[in-house]
C-alpha atoms as a PDB file:
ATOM      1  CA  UNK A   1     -51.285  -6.773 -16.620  1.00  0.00           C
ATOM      2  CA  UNK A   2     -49.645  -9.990 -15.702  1.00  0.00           C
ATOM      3  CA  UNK A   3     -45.632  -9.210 -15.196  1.00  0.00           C
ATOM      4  CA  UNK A   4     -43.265 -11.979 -14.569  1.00  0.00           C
ATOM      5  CA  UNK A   5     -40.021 -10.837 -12.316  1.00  0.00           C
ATOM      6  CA  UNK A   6     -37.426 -12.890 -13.152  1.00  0.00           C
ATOM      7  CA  UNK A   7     -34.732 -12.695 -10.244  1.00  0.00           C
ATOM      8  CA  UNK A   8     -34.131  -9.390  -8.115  1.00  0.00           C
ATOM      9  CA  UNK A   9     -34.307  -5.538  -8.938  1.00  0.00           C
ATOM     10  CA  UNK A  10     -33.783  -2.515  -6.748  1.00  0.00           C
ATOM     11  CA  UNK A  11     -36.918  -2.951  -3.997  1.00  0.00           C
ATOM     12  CA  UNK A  12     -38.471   0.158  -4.897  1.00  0.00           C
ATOM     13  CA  UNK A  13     -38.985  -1.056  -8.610  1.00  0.00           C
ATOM     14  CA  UNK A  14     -40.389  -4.138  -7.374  1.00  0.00           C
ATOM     15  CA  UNK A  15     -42.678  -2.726  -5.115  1.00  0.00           C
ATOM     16  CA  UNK A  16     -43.760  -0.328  -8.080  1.00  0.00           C
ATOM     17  CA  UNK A  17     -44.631  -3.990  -9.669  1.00  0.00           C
ATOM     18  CA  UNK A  18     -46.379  -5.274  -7.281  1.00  0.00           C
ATOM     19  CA  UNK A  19     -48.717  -2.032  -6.908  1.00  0.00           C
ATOM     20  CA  UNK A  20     -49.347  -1.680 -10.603  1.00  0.00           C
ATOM     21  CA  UNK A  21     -49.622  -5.088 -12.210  1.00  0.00           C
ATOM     22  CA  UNK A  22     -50.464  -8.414 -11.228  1.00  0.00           C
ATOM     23  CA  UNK A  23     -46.554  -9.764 -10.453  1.00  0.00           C
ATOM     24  CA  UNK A  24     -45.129 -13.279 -10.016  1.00  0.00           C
ATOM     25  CA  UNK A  25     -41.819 -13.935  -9.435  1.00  0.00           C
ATOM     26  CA  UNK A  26     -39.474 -16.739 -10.395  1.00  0.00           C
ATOM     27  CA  UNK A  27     -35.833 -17.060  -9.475  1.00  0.00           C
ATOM     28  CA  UNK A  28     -33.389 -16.740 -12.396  1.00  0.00           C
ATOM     29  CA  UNK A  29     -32.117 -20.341 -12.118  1.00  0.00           C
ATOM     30  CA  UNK A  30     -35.056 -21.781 -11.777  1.00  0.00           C
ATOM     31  CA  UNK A  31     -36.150 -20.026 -15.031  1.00  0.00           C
ATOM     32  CA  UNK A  32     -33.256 -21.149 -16.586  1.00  0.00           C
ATOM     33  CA  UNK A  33     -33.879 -24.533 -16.009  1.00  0.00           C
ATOM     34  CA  UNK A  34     -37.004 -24.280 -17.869  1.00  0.00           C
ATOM     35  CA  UNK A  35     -38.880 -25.004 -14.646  1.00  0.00           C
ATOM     36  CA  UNK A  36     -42.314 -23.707 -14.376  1.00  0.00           C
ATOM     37  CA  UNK A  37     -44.965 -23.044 -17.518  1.00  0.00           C
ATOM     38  CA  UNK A  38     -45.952 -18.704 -17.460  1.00  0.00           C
ATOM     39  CA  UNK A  39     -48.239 -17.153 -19.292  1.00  0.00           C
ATOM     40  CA  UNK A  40     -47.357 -13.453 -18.950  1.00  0.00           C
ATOM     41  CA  UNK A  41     -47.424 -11.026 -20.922  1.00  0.00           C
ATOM     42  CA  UNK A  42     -44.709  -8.428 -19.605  1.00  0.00           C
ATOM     43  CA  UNK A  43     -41.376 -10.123 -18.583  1.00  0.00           C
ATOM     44  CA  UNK A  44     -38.938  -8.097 -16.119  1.00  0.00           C
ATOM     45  CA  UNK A  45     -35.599  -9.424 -16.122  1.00  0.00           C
ATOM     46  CA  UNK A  46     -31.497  -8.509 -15.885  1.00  0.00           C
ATOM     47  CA  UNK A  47     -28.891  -9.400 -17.685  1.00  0.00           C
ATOM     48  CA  UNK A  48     -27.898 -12.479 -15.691  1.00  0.00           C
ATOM     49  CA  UNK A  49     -31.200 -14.392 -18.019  1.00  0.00           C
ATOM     50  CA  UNK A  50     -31.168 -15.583 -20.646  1.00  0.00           C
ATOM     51  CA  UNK A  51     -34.354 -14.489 -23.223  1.00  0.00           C
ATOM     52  CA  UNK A  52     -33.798 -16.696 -26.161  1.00  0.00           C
ATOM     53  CA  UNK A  53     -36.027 -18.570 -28.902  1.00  0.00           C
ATOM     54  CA  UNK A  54     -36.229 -21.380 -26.447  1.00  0.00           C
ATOM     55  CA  UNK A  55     -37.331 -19.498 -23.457  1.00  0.00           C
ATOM     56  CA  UNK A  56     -39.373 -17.230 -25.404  1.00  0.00           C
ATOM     57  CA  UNK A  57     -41.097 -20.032 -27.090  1.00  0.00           C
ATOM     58  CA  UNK A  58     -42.378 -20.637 -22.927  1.00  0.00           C
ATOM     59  CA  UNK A  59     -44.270 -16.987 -22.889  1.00  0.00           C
ATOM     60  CA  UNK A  60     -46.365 -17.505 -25.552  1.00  0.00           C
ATOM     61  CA  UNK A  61     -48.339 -13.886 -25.348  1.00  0.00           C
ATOM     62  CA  UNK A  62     -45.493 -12.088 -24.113  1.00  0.00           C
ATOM     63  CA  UNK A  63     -46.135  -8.209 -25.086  1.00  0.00           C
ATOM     64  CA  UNK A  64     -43.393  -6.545 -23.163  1.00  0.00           C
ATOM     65  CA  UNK A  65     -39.802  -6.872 -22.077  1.00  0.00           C
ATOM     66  CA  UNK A  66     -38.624  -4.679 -19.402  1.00  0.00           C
ATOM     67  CA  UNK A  67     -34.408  -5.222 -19.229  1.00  0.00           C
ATOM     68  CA  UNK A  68     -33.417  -2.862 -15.521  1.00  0.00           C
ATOM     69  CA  UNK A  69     -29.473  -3.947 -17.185  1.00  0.00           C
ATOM     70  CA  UNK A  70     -28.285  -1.608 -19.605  1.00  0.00           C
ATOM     71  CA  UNK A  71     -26.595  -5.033 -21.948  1.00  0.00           C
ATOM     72  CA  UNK A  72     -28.622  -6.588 -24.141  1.00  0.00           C
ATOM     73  CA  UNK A  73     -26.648  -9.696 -25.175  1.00  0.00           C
ATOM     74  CA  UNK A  74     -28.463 -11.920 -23.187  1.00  0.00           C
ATOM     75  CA  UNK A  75     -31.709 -10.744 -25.626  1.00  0.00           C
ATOM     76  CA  UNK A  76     -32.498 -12.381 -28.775  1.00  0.00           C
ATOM     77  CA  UNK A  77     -33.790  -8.523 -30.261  1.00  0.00           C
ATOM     78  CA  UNK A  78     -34.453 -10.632 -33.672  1.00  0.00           C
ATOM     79  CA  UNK A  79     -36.884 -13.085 -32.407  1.00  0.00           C
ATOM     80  CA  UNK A  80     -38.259  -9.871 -30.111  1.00  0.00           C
ATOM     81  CA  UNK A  81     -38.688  -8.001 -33.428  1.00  0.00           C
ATOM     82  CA  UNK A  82     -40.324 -10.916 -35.342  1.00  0.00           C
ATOM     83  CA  UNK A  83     -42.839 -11.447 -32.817  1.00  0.00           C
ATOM     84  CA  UNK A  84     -43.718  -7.479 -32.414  1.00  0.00           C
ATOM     85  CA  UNK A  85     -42.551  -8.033 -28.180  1.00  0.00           C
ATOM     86  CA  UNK A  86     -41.667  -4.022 -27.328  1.00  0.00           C
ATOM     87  CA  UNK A  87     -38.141  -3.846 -25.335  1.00  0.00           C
ATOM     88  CA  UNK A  88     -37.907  -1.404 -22.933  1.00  0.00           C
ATOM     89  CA  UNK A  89     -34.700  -0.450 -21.500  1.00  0.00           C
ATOM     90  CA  UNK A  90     -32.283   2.601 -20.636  1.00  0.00           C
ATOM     91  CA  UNK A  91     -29.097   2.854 -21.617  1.00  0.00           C
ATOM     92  CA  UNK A  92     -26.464   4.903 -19.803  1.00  0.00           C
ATOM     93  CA  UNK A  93     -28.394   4.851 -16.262  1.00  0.00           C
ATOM     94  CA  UNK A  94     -25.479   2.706 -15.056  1.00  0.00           C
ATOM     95  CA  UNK A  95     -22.698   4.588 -16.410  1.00  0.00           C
ATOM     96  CA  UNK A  96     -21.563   6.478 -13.424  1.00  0.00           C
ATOM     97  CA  UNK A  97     -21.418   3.539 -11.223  1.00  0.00           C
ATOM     98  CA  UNK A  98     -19.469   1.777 -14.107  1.00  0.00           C
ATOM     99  CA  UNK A  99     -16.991   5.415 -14.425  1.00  0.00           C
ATOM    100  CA  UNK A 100     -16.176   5.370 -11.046  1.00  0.00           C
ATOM    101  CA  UNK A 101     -15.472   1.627 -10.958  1.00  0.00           C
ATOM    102  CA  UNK A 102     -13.325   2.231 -13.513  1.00  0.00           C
ATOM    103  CA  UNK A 103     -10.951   4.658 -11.682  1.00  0.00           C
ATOM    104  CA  UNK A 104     -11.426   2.880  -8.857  1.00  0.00           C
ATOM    105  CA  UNK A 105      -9.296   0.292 -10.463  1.00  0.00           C
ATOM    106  CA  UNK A 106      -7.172   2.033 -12.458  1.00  0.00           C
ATOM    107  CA  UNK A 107      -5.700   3.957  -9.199  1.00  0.00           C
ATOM    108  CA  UNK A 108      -5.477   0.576  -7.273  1.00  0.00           C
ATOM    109  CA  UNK A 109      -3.809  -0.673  -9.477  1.00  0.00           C
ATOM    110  CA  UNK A 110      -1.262   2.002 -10.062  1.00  0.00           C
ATOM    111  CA  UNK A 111      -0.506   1.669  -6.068  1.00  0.00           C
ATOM    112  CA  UNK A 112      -0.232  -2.503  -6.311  1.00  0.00           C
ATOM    113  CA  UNK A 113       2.895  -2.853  -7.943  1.00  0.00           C
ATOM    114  CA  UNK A 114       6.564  -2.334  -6.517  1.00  0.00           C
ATOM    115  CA  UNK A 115       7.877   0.773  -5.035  1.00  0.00           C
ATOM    116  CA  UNK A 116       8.407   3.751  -6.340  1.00  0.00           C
ATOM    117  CA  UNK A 117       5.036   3.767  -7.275  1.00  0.00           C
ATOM    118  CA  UNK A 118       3.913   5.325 -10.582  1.00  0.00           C
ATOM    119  CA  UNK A 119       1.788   8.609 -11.154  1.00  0.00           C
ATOM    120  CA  UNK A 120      -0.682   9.437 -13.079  1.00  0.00           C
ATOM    121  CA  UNK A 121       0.302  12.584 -14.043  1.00  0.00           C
ATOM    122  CA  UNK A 122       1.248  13.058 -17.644  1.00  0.00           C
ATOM    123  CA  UNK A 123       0.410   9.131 -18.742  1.00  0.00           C
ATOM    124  CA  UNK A 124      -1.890   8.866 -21.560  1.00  0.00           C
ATOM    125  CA  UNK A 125      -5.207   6.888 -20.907  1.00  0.00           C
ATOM    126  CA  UNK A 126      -6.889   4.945 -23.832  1.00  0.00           C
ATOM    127  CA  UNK A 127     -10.548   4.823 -24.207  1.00  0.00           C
ATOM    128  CA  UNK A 128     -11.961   2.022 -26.418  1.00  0.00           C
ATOM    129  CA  UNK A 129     -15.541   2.353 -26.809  1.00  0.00           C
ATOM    130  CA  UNK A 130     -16.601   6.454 -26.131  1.00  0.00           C
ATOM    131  CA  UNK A 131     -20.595   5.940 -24.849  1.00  0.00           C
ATOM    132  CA  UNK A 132     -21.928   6.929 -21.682  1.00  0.00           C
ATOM    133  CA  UNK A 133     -19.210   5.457 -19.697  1.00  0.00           C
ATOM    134  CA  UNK A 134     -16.262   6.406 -21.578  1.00  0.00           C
ATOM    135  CA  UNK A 135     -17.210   9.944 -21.658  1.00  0.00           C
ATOM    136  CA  UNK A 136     -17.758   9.548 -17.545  1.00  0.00           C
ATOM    137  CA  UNK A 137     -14.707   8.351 -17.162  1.00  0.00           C
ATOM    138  CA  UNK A 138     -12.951  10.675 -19.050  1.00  0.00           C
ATOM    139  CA  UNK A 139     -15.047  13.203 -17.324  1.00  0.00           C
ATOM    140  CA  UNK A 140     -13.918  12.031 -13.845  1.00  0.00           C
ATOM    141  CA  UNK A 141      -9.976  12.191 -15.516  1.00  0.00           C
ATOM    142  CA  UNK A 142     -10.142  16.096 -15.507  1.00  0.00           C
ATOM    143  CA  UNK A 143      -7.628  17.658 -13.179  1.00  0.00           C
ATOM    144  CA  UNK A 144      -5.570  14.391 -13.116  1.00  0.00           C
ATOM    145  CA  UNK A 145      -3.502  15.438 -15.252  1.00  0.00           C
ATOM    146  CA  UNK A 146      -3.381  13.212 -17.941  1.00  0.00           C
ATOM    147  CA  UNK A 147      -4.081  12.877 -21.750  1.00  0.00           C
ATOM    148  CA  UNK A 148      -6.893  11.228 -22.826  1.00  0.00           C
ATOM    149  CA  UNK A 149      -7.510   9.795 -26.229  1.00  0.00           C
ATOM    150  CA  UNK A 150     -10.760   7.530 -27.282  1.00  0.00           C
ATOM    151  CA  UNK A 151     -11.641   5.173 -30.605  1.00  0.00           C
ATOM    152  CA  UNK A 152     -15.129   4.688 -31.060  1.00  0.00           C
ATOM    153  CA  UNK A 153     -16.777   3.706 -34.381  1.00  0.00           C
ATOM    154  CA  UNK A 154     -19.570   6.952 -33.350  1.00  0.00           C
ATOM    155  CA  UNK A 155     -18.788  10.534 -34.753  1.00  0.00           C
ATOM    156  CA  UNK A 156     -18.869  12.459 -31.641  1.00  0.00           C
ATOM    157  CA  UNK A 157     -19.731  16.166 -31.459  1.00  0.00           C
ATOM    158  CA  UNK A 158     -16.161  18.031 -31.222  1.00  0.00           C
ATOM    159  CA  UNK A 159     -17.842  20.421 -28.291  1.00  0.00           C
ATOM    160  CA  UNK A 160     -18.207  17.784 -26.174  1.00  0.00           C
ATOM    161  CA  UNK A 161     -14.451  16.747 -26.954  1.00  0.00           C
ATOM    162  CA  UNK A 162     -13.319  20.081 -26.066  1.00  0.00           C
ATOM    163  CA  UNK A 163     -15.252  19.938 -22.867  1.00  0.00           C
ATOM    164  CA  UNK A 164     -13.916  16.811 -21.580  1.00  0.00           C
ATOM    165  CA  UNK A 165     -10.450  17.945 -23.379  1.00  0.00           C
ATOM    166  CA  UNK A 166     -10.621  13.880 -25.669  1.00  0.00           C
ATOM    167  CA  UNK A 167      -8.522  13.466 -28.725  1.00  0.00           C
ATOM    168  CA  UNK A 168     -10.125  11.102 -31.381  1.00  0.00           C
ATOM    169  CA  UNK A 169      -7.761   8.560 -32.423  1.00  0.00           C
ATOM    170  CA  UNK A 170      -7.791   5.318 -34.062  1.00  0.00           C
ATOM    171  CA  UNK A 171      -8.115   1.974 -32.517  1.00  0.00           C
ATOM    172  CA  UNK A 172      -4.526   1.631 -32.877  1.00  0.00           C
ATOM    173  CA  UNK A 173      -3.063   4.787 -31.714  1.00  0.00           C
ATOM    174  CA  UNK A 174      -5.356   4.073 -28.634  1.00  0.00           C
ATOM    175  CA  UNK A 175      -4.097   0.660 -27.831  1.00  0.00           C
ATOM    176  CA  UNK A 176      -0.664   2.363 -27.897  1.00  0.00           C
ATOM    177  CA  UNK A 177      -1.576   4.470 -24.736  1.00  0.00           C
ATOM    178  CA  UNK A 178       0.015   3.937 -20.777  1.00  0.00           C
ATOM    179  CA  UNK A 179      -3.255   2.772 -19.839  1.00  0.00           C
ATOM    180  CA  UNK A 180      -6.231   0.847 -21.709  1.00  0.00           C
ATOM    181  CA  UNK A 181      -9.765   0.601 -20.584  1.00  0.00           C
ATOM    182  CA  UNK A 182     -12.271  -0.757 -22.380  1.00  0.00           C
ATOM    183  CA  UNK A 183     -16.030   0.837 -22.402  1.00  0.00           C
ATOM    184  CA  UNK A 184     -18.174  -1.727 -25.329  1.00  0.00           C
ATOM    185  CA  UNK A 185     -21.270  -3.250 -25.742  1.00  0.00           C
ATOM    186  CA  UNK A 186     -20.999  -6.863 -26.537  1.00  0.00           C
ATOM    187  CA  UNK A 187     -22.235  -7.775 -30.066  1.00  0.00           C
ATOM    188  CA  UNK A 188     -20.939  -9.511 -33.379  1.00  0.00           C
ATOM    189  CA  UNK A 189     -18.475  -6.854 -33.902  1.00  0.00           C
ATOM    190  CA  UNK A 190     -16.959  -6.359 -30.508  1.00  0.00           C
ATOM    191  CA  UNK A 191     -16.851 -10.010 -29.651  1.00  0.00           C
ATOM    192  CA  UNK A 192     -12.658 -10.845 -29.078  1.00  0.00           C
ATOM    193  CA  UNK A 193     -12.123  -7.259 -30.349  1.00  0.00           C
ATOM    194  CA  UNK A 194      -8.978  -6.788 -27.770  1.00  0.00           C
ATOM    195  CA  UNK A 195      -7.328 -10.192 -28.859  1.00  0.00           C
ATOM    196  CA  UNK A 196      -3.804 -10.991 -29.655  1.00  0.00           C
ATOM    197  CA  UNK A 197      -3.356  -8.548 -32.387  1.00  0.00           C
ATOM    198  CA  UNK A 198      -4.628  -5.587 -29.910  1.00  0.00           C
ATOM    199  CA  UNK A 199      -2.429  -6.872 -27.121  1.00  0.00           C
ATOM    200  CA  UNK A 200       0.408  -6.686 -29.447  1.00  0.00           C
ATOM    201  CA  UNK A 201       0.292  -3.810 -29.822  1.00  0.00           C
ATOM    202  CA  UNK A 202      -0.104  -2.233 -26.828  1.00  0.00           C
ATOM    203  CA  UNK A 203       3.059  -0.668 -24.703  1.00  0.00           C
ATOM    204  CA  UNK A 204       5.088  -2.813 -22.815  1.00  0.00           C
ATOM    205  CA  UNK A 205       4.151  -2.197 -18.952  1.00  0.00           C
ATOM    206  CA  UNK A 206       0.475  -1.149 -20.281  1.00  0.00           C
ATOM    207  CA  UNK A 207      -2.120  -0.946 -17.726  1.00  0.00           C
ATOM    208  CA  UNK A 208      -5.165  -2.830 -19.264  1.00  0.00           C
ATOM    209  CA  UNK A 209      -8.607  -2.696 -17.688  1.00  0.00           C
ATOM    210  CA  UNK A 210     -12.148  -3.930 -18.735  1.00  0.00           C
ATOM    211  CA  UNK A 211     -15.271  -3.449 -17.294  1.00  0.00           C
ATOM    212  CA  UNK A 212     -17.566  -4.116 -19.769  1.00  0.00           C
ATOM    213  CA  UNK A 213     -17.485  -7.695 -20.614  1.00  0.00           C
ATOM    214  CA  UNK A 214     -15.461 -10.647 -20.774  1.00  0.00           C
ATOM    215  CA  UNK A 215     -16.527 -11.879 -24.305  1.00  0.00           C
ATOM    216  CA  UNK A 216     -14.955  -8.636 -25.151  1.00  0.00           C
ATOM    217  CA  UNK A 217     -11.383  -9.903 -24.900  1.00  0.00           C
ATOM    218  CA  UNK A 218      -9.521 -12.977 -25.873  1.00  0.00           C
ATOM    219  CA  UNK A 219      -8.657 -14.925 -22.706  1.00  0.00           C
ATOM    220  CA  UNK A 220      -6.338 -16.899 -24.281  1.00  0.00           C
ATOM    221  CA  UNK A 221      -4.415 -13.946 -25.720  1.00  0.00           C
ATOM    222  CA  UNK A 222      -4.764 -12.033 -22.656  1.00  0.00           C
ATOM    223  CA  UNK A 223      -3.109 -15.320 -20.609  1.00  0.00           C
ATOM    224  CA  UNK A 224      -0.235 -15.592 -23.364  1.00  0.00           C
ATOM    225  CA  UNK A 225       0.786 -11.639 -22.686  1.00  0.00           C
ATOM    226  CA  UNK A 226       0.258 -12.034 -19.348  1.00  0.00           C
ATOM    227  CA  UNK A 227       2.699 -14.732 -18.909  1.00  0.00           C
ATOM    228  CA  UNK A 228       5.399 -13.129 -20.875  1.00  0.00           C
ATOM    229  CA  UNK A 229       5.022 -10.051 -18.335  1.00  0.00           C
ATOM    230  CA  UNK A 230       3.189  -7.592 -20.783  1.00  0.00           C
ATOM    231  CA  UNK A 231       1.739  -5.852 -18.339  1.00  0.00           C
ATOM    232  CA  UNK A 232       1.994  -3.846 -14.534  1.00  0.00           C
ATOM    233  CA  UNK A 233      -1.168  -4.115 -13.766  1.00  0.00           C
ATOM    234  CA  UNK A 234      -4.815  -5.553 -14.975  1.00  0.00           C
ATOM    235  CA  UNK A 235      -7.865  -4.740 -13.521  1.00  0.00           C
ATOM    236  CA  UNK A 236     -11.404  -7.105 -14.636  1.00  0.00           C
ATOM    237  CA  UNK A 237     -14.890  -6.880 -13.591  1.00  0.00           C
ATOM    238  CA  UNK A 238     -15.486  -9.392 -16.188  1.00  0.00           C
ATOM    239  CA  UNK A 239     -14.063 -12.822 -16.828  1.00  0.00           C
ATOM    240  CA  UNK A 240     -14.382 -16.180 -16.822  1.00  0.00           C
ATOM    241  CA  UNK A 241     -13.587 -18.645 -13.864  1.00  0.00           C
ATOM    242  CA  UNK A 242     -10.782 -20.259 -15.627  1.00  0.00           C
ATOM    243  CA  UNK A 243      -8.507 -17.039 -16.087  1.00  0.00           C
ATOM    244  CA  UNK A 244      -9.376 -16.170 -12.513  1.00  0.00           C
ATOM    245  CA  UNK A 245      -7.904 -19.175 -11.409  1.00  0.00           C
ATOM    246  CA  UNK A 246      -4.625 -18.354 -13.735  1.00  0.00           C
ATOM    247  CA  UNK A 247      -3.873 -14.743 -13.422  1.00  0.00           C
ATOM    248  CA  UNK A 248      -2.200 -15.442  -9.760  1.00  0.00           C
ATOM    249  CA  UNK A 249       0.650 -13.431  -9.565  1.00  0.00           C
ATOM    250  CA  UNK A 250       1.220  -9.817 -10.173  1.00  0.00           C
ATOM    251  CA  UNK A 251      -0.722  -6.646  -9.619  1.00  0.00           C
ATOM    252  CA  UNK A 252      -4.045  -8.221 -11.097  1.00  0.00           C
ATOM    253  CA  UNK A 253      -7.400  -6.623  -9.494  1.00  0.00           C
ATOM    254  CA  UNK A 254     -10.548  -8.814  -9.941  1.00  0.00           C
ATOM    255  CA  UNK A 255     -14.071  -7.687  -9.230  1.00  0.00           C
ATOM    256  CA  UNK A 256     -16.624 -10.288  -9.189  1.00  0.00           C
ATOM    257  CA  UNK A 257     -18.958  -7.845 -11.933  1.00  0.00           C
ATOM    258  CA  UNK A 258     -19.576  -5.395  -9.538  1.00  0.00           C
ATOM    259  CA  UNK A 259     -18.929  -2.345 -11.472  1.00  0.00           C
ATOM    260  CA  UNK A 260     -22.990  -1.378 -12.032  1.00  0.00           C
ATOM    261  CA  UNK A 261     -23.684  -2.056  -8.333  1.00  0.00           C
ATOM    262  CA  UNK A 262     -23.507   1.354  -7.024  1.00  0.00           C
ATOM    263  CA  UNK A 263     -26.525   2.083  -4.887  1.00  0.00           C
ATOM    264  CA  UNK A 264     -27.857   5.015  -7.253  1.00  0.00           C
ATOM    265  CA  UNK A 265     -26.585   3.634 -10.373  1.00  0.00           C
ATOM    266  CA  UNK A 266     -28.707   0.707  -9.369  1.00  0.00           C
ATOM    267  CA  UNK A 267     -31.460   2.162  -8.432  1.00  0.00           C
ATOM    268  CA  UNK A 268     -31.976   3.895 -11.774  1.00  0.00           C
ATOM    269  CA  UNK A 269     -31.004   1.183 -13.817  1.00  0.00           C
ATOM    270  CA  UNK A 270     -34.453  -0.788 -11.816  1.00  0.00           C
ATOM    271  CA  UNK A 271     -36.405   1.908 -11.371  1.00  0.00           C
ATOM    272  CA  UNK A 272     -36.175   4.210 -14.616  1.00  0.00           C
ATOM    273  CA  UNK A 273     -37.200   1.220 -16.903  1.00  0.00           C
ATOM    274  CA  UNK A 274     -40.299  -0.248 -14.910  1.00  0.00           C
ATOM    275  CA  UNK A 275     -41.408   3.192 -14.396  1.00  0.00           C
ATOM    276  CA  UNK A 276     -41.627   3.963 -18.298  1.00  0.00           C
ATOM    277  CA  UNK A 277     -43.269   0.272 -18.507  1.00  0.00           C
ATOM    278  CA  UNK A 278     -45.613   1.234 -16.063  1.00  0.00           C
ATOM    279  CA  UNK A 279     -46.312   4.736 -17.793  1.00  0.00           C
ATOM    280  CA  UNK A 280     -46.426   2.700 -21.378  1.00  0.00           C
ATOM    281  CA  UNK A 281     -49.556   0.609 -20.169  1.00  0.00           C
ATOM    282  CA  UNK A 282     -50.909   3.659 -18.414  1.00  0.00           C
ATOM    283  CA  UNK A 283     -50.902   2.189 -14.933  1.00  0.00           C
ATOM    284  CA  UNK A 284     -49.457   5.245 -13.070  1.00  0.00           C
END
């Protein structure tokens, strides 16, 4: 089968490419620019491209699309749909990468401010969104010592609540919580979802981190609380370059996206999704 790589993936999925189907590979700006005419008809890709009407309208007999991110904003599943294209992808095979990112943060940050520094211990941590990740992270909480509450629009099943020892709440009650960290996919409903309203109501002195992604919060609103000294301390693995440049002063922690990058996090989030492509055309 003809395969199109757009960009990079773990090297042990594209070697798996290369042995199996008959790959070309095109750098992810230069497929953005619209450079190059390909008729493929599986298209490997990350969430960094962008798989539109306009660039699908390029792949003409496009049968497959293989997404190694676990996001799938930068998909247009409607048009994929229409046109019968099968989307293979696996959610959750970044989330412990992501978890640990998380925490990573969240105890940096609580070690950046001024002396005495706070403790965990008996602060309440707020979960918004309660998928893979947030149940990792809240997971990776036990024996910390603190009390963990999560809002997702998902019943979840109350023994795995008792296991990882998670109190349901509403979105509000969550906000209201020492420390916020927020766990979402990106679509039309969680688009701004932590805006002015949500920081509003959050503590004063909250600790407020996202790792999921930046369309997820209001900048603006974010900026405007900053400012006014809302909070002691934010941690971002997602933003845009103009509130980097802004959020100067302070304990702020910004990672350049990195959260998914651990080395077997990675690896599965290549590897598991070419491999069921591979199996789905009966190659291996």
């Amino acid at each position: 089968m003809d395969t199109l790589l757009i960009g990079e993936l773990h090297l042990e999925a594209e070697e798996l490419l290369a042995e199996h189907t008959n790959l070309k590979m095109v750098g992810n700006e230069q497929f953005s620019n619209g450079e190059g005419v390909f008729d493929t008809e599986a298209v490997v890709l990350r969430t960094f491209t962008k798989l539109g009407k306009e660039e699908l309208r390029r792949l003409p007999n496009l049968k497959f699309v293989v997404s190694c991110s676990v996001g799938l904003n930068n998909l247009d599943l409607g048009e994929l749909e229409k046109r019968g294209i099968k989307l293979i992808h696996c959610p959750g095979s970044n989330a412990n990468s992501v978890a640990e990112h998380t925490l990573y943060l969240l105890l940096s940050l609580f070690r950046g401010g001024e002396r005495p520094f706070p403790e965990l211990k008996s602060k309440s941590v707020g979960i918004v969104g309660f998928g893979f990740i947030g149940k990792l992270v809240a997971k990776k909480l036990l024996g910390l010592g603190v009390k963990v509450v999560a809002f997702d629009v998902i019943e979840q099943e109350e023994a795995v609540l008792k296991e990882l020892q998670v109190e349901m709440k509403d979105f509000d009650s969550v906000l209201r919580s020492d420390i916020v960290t927020v766990h979402v996919p990106l679509n039309k409903h969680t688009t701004k979802l932590i805006g002015g309203d949500a920081f509003s109501k959050m503590k004063e002195g909250v600790f407020f981190i996202n790792t999921s992604r930046e369309e997820v919060v209001d900048e603006e609103a974010l900026l405007r609380h900053y400012n006014r000294g809302k909070f002691d301390g934010v941690g971002l693995d997602v933003y845009s370059s103009e509130l980097k440049e802004k959020l100067v002063e302070g304990n702020i922690m910004l990672t350049d996206h990195v959260g998914a990058q651990g080395e077997d996090s990675f690896r599965n989030m290549c590897l598991l999704p070419v491999e069921i492509f591979l199996k789905e055309i009966k190659t291996i």
